[in-house]
C-alpha atoms as a PDB file:
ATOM      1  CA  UNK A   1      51.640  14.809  -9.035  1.00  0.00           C
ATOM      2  CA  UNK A   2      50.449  14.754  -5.326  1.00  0.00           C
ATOM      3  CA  UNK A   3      50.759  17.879  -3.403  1.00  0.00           C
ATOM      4  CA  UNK A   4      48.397  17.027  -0.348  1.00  0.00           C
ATOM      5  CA  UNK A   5      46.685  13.664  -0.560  1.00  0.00           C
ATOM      6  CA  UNK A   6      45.655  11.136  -2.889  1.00  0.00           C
ATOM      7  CA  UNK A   7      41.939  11.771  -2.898  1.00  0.00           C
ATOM      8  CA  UNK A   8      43.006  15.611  -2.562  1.00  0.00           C
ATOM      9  CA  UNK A   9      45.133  15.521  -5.891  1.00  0.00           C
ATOM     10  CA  UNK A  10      42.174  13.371  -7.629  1.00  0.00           C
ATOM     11  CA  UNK A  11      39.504  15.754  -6.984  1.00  0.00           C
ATOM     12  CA  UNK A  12      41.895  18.725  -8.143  1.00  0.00           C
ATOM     13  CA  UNK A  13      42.058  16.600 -11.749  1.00  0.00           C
ATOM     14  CA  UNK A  14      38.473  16.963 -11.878  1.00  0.00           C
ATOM     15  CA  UNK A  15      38.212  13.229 -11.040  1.00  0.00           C
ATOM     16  CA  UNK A  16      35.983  11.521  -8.519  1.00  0.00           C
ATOM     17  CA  UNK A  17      36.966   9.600  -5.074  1.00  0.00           C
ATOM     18  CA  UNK A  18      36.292   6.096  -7.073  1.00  0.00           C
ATOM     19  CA  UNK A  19      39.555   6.723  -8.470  1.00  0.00           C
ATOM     20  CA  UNK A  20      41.781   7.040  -5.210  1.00  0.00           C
ATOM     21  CA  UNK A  21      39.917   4.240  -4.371  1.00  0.00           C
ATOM     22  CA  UNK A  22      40.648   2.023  -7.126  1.00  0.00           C
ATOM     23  CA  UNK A  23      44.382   2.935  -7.149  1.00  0.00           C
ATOM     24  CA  UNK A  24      44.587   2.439  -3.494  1.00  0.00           C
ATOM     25  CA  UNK A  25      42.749  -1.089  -3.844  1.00  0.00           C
ATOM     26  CA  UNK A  26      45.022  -1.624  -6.927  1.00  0.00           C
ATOM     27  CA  UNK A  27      48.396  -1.039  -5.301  1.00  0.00           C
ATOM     28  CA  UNK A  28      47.540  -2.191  -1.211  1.00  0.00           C
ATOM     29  CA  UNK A  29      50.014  -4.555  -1.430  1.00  0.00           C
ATOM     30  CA  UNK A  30      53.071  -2.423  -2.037  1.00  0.00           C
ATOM     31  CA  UNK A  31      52.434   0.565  -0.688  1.00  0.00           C
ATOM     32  CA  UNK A  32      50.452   1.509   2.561  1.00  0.00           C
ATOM     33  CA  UNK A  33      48.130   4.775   1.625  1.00  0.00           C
ATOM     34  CA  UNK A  34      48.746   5.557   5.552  1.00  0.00           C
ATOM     35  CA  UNK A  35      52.104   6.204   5.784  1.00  0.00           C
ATOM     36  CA  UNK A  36      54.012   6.232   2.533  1.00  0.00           C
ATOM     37  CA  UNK A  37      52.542   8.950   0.745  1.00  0.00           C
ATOM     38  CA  UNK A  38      54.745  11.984   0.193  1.00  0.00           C
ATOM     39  CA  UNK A  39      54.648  15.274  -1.598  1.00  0.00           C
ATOM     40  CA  UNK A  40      56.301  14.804  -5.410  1.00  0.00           C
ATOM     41  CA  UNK A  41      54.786  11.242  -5.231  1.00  0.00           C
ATOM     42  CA  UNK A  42      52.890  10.576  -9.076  1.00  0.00           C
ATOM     43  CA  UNK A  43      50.535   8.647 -10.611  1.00  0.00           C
ATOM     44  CA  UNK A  44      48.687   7.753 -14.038  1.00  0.00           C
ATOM     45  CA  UNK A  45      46.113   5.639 -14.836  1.00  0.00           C
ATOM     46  CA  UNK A  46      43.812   4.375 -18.232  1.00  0.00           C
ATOM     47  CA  UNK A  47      40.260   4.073 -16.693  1.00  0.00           C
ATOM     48  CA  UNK A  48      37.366   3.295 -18.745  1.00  0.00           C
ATOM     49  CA  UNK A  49      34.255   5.994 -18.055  1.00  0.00           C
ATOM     50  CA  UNK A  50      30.865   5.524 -18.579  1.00  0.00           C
ATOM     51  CA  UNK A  51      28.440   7.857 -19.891  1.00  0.00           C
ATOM     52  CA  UNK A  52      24.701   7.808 -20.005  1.00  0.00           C
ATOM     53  CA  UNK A  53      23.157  10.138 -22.280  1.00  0.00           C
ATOM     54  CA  UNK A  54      26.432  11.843 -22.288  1.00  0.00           C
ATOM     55  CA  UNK A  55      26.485  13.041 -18.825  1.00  0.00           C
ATOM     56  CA  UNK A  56      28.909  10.591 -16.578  1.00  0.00           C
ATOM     57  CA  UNK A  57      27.904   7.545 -15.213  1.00  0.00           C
ATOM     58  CA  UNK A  58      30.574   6.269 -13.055  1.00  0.00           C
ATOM     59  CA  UNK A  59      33.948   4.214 -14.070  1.00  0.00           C
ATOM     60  CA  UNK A  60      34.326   1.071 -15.984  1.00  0.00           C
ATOM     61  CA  UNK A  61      37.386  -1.123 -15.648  1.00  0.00           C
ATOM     62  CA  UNK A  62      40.675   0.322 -14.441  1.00  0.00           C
ATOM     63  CA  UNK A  63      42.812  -0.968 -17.537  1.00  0.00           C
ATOM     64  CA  UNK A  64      46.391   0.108 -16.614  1.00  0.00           C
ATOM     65  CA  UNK A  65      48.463   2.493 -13.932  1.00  0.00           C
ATOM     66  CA  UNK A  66      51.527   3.538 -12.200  1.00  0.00           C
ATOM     67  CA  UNK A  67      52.184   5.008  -9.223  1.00  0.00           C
ATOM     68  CA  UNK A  68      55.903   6.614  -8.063  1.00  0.00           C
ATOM     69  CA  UNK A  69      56.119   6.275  -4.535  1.00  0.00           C
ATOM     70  CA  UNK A  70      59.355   7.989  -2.500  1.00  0.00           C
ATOM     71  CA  UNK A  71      60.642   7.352  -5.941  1.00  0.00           C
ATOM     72  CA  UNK A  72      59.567   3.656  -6.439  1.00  0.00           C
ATOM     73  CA  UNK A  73      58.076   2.855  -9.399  1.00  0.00           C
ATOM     74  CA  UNK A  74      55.174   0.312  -9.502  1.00  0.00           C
ATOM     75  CA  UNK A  75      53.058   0.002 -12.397  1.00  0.00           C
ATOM     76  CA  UNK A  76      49.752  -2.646 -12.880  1.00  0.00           C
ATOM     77  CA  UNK A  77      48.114  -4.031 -15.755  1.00  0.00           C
ATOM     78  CA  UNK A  78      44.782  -5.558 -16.098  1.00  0.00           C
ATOM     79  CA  UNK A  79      45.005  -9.149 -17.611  1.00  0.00           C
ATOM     80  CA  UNK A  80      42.869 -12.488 -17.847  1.00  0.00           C
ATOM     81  CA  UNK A  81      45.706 -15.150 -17.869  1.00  0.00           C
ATOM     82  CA  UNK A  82      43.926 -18.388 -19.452  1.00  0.00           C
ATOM     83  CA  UNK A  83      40.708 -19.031 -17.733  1.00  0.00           C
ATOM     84  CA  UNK A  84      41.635 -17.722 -14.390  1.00  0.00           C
ATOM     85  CA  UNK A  85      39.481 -14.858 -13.421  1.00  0.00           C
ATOM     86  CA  UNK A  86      41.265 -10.684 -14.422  1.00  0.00           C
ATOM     87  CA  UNK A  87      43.872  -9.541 -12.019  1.00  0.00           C
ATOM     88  CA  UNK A  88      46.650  -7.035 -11.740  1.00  0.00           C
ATOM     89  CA  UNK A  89      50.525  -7.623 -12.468  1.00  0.00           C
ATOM     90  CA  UNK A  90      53.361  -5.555 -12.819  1.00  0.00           C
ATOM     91  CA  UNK A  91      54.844  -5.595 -16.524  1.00  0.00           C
ATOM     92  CA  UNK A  92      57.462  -8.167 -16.160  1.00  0.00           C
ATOM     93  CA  UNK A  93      53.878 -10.466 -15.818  1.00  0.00           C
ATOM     94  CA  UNK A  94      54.711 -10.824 -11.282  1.00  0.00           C
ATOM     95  CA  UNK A  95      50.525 -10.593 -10.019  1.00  0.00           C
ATOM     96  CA  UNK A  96      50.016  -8.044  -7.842  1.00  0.00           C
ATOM     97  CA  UNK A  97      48.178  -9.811  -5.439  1.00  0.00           C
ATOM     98  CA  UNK A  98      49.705 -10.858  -2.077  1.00  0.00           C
ATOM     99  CA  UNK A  99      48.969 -12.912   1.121  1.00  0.00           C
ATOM    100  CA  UNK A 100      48.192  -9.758   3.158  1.00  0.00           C
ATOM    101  CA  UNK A 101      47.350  -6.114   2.786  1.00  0.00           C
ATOM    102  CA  UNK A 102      49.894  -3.689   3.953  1.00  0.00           C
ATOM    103  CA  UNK A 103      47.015  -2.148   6.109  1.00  0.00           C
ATOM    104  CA  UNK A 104      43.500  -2.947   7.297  1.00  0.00           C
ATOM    105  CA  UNK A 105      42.002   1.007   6.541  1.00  0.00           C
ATOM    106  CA  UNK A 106      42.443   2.209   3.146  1.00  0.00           C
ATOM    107  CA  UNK A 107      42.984   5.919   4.798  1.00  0.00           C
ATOM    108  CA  UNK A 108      43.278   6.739   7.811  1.00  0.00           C
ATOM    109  CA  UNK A 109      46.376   7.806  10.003  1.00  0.00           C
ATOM    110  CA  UNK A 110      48.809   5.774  12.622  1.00  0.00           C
ATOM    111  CA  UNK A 111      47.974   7.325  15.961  1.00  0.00           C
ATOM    112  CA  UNK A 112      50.550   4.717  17.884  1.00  0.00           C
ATOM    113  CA  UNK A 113      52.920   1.813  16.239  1.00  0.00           C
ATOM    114  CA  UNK A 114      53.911  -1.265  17.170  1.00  0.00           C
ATOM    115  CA  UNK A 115      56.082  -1.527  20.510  1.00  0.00           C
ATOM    116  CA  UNK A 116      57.048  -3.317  23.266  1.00  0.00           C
ATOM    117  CA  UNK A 117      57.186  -0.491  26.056  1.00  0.00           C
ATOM    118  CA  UNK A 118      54.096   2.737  25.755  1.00  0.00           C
ATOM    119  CA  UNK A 119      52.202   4.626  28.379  1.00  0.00           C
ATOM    120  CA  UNK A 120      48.732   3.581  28.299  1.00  0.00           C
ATOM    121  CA  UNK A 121      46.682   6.626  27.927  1.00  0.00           C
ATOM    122  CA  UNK A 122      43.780   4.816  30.126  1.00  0.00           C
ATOM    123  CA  UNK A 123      45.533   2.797  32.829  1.00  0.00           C
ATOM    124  CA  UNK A 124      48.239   5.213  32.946  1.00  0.00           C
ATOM    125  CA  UNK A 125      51.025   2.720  33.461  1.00  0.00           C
ATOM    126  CA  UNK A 126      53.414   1.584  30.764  1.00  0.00           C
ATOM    127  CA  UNK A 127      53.008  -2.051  29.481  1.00  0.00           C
ATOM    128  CA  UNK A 128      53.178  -3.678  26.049  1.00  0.00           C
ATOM    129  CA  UNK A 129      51.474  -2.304  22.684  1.00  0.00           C
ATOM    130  CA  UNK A 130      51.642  -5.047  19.740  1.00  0.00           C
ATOM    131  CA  UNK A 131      49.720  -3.656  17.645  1.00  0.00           C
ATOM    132  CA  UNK A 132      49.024  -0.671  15.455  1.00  0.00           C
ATOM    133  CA  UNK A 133      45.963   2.097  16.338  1.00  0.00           C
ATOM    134  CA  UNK A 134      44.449   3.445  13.253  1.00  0.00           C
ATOM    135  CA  UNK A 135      42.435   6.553  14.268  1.00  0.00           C
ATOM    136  CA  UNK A 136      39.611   7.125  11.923  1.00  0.00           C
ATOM    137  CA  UNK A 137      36.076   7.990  11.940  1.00  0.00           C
ATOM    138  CA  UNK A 138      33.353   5.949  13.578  1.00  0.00           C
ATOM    139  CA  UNK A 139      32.023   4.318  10.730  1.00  0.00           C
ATOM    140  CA  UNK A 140      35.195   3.568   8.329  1.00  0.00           C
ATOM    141  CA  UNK A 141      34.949   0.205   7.042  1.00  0.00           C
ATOM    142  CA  UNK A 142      37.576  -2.262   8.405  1.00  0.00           C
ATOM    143  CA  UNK A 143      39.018  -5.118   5.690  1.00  0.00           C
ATOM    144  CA  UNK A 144      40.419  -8.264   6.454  1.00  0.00           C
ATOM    145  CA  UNK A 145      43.773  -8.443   5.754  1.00  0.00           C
ATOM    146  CA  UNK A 146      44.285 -11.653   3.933  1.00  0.00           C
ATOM    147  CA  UNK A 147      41.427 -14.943   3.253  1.00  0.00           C
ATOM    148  CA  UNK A 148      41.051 -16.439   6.362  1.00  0.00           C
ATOM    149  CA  UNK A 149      38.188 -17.998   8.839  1.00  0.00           C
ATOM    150  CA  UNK A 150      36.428 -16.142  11.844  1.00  0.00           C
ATOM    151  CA  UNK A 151      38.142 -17.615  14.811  1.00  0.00           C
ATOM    152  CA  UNK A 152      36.060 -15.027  17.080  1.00  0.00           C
ATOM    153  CA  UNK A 153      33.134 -12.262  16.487  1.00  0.00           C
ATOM    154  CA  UNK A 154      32.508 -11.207  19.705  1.00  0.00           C
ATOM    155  CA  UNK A 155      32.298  -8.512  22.615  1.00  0.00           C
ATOM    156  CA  UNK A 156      35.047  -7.898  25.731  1.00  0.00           C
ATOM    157  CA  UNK A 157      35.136  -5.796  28.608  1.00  0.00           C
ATOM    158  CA  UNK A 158      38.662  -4.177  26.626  1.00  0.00           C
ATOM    159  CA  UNK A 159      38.642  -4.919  23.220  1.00  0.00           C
ATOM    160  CA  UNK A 160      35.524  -4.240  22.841  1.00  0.00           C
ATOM    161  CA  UNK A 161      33.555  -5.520  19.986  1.00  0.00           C
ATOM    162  CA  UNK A 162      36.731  -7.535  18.000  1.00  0.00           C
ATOM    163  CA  UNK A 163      37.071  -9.952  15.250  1.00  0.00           C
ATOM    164  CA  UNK A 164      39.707 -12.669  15.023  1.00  0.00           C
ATOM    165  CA  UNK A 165      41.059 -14.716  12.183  1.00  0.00           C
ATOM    166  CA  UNK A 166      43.462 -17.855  11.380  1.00  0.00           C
ATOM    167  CA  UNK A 167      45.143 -17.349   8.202  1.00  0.00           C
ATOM    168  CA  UNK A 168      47.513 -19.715   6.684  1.00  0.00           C
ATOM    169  CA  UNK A 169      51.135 -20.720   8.369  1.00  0.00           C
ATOM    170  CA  UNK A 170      49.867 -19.926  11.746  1.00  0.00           C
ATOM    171  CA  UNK A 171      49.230 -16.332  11.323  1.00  0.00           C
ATOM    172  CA  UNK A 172      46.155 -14.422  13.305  1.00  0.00           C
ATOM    173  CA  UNK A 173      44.887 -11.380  12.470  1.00  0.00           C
ATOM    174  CA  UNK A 174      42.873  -9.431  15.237  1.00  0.00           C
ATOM    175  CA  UNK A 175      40.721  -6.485  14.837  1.00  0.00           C
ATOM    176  CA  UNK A 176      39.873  -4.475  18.365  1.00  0.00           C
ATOM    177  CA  UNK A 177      37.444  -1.777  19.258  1.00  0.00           C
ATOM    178  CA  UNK A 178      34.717  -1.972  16.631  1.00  0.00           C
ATOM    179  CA  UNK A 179      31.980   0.448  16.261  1.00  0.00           C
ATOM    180  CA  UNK A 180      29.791  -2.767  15.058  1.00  0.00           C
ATOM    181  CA  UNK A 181      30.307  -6.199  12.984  1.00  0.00           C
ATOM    182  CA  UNK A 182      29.462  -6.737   9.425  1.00  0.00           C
ATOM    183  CA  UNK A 183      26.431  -8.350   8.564  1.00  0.00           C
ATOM    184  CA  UNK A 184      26.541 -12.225   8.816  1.00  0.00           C
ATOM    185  CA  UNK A 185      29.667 -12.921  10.410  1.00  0.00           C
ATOM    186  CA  UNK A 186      30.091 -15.697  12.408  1.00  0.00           C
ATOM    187  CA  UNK A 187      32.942 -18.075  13.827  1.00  0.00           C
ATOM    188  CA  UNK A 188      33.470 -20.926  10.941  1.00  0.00           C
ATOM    189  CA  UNK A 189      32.935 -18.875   8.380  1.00  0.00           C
ATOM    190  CA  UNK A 190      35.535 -17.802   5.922  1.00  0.00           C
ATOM    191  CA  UNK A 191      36.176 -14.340   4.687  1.00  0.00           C
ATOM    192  CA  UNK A 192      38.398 -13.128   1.044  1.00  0.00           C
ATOM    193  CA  UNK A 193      41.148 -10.860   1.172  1.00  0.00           C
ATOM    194  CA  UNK A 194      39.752  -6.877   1.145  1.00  0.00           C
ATOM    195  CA  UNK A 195      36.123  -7.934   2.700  1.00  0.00           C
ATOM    196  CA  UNK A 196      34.732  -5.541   5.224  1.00  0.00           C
ATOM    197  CA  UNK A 197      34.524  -7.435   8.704  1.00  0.00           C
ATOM    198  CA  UNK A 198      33.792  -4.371  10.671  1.00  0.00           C
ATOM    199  CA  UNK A 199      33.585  -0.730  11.119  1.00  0.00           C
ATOM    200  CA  UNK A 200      35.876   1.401  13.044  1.00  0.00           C
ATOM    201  CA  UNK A 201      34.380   2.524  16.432  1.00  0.00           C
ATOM    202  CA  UNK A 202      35.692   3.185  20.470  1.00  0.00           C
ATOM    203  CA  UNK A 203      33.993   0.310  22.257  1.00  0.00           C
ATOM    204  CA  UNK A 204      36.123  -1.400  25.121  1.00  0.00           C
ATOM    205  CA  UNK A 205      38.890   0.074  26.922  1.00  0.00           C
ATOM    206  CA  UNK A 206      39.898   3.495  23.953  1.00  0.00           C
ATOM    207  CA  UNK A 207      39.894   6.778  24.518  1.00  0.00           C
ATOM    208  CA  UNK A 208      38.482   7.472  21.023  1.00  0.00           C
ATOM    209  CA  UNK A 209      37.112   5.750  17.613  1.00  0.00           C
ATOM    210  CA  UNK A 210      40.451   3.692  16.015  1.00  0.00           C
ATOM    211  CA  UNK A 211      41.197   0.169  15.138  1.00  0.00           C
ATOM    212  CA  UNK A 212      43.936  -1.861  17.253  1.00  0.00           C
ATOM    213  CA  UNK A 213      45.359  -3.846  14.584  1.00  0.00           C
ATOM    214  CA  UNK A 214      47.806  -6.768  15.577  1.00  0.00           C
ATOM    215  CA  UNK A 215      49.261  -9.890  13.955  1.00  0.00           C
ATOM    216  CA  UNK A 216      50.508 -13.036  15.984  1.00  0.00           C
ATOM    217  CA  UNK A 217      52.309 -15.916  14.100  1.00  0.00           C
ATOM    218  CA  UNK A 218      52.349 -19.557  16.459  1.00  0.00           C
ATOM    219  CA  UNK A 219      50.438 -17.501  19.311  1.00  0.00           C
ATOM    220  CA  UNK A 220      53.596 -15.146  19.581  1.00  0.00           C
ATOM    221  CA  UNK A 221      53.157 -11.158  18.776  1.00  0.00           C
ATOM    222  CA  UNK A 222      54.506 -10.215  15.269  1.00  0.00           C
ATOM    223  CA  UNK A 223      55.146  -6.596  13.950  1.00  0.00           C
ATOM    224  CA  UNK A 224      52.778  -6.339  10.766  1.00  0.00           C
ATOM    225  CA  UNK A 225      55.133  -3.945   9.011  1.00  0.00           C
ATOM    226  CA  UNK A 226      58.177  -6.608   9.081  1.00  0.00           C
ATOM    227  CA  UNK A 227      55.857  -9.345   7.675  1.00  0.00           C
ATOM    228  CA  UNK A 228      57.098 -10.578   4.379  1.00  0.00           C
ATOM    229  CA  UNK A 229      54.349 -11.558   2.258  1.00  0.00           C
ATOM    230  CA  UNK A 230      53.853 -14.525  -0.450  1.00  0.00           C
ATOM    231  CA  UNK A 231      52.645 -12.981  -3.664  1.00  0.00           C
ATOM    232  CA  UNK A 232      50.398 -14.421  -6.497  1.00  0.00           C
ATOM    233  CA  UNK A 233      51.026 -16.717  -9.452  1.00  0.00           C
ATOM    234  CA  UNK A 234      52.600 -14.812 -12.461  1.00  0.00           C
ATOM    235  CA  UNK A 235      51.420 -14.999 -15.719  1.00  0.00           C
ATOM    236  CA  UNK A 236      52.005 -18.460 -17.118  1.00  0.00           C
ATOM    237  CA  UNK A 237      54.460 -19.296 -19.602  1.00  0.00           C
ATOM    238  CA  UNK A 238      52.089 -20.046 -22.118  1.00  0.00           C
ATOM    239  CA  UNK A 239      50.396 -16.234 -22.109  1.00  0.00           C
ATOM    240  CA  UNK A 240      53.390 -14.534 -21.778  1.00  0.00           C
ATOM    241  CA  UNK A 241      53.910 -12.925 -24.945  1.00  0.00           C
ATOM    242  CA  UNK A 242      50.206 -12.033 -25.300  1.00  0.00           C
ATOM    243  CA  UNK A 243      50.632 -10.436 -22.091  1.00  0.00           C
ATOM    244  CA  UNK A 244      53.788  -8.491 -23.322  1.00  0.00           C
ATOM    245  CA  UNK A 245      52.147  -7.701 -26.318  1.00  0.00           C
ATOM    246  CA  UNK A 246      48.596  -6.285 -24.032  1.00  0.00           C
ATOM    247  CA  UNK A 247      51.335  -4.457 -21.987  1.00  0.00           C
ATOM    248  CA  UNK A 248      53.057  -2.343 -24.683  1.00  0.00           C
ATOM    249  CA  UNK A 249      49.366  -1.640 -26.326  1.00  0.00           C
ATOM    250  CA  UNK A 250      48.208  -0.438 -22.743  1.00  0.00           C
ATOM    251  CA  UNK A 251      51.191   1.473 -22.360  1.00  0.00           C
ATOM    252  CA  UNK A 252      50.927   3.469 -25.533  1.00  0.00           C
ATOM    253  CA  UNK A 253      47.674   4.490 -24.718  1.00  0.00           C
ATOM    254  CA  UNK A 254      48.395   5.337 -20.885  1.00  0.00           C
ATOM    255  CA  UNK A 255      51.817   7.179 -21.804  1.00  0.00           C
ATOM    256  CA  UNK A 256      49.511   8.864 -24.699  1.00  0.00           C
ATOM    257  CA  UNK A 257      51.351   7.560 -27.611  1.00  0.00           C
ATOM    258  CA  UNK A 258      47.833   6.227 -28.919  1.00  0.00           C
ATOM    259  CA  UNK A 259      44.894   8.014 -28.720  1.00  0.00           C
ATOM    260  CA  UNK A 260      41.670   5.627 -27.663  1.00  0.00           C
ATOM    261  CA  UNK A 261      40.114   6.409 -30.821  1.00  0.00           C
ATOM    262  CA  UNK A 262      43.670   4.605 -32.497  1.00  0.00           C
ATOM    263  CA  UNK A 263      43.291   1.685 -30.124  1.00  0.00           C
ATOM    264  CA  UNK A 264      39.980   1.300 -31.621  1.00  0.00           C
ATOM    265  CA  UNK A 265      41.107   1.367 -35.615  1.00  0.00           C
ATOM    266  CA  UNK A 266      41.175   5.042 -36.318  1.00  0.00           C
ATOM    267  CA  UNK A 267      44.436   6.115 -38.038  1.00  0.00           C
ATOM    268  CA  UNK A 268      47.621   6.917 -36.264  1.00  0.00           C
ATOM    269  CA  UNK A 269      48.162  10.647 -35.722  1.00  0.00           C
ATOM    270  CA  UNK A 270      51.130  11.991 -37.769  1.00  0.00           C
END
């Protein structure tokens, strides 16, 4: 149960900050790590560990989780449907996976939100702010939202070093303020869902190191939080009731009805 933080309560389990990571990466699409976090807020997850000469070695695959959020329930499942390549879905068999990440930092916090009306802390006169400002340390790695091509990589006398992209329907994504680039961008070239573009920074017009985040749709401004987002291909028809029958074994073993060693052919405890 979270008390603080996510990477706060994983380290107090004796855990390492792979983990948060993971379950972050795992659930980006439903819930933003920024802002939705509370107190009382749970999680469990079955995570394979590696050992080498039985002191740790890192983490395997992340094989099942849930996470309560303000008393949502979410839960993921690691599955190969068929021949397309492992991903996460929920138990009913809905992937995981949607058009666009609920946020371009995995943690961070919102220093000023989307609006139409804000008193620029530089010019000192009130004007427009589309976007969302991200304040985090120089350094923190900045992810494309969604698969998309580099419109722009490049430097201006306000946004400092940015990065644009076109995604699907008309949407642009636009990243201001960058400490630097990631290696071996370049306008053309297209970028997956989760890659690092960037890293946070305070070049341009910014009064310290954040990320100005915004989101246009047909060249208009669009609120990021109010965009509704397509989601992945479900499980198909004809794996369904292997996937079901994966779920409940998963479950057993993350609820702690079955012990690993019974998963593997050791005999039930009584």
């Amino acid at each position: 149960t979270i008390q603080s933080s996510l990477f706060e309560t994983v380290a107090e389990i004796g855990e390492s900050p792979e983990l948060a990571i993971a379950l972050a990466d795992i659930f980006a699409w439903d819930i933003d790590f920024l802002r939705d976090i509370r107190v009382g807020d749970s999680f469990e997850a079955l995570v394979e560990k590696r050992y080498r000469e039985g002191q740790p070695a890192g983490y395997g695959k992340l094989l099942a989780a849930k996470f309560v959020n303000q008393g949502d329930r979410y839960s993921a499942f690691l599955y190969r449907d068929g021949s397309r390549p492992p991903a996460y879905f929920d138990a009913r068999g809905n992937g995981l996976r949607k058009a666009f990440l609920r946020a371009p930092l995995a943690f961070s916090r919102i220093s000023s939100g989307f609006t139409m009306h804000r008193f620029h802390p530089i010019t000192k006169t009130w004007k427009a702010h589309p976007a969302i400002d991200y304040a985090a340390p120089v350094g923190t790695p900045i992810m494309a939202i969604g698969d998309g091509t580099i419109l722009k990589r490049e430097y201006s006398q306000f946004n400092g070093n940015y990065v644009k992209l076109r995604h699907a329907n008309g949407i642009e994504s636009i990243y201001l303020h960058m400490s630097r680039f990631a290696a071996k961008l370049r306008p053309g070239k297209r970028v997956t869902q989760g890659q690092t573009i960037g890293y946070v920074g305070s070049t341009g017009l910014a009064t310290g190191p954040h990320l100005c985040f915004r989101m246009t749709k047909n060249g208009g401004p669009i609120n990021p939080n109010k965009l509704k987002s397509t989601t992945a291909a479900p499980v198909s028809t004809a794996n369904l009731a292997d996937f079901k029958a994966t779920v409940a074994a998963l479950s057993d073993r993350l609820e702690g009805r079955q012990t690993v060693a019974e998963a593997f052919g050791a005999k039930p405890r009584n």
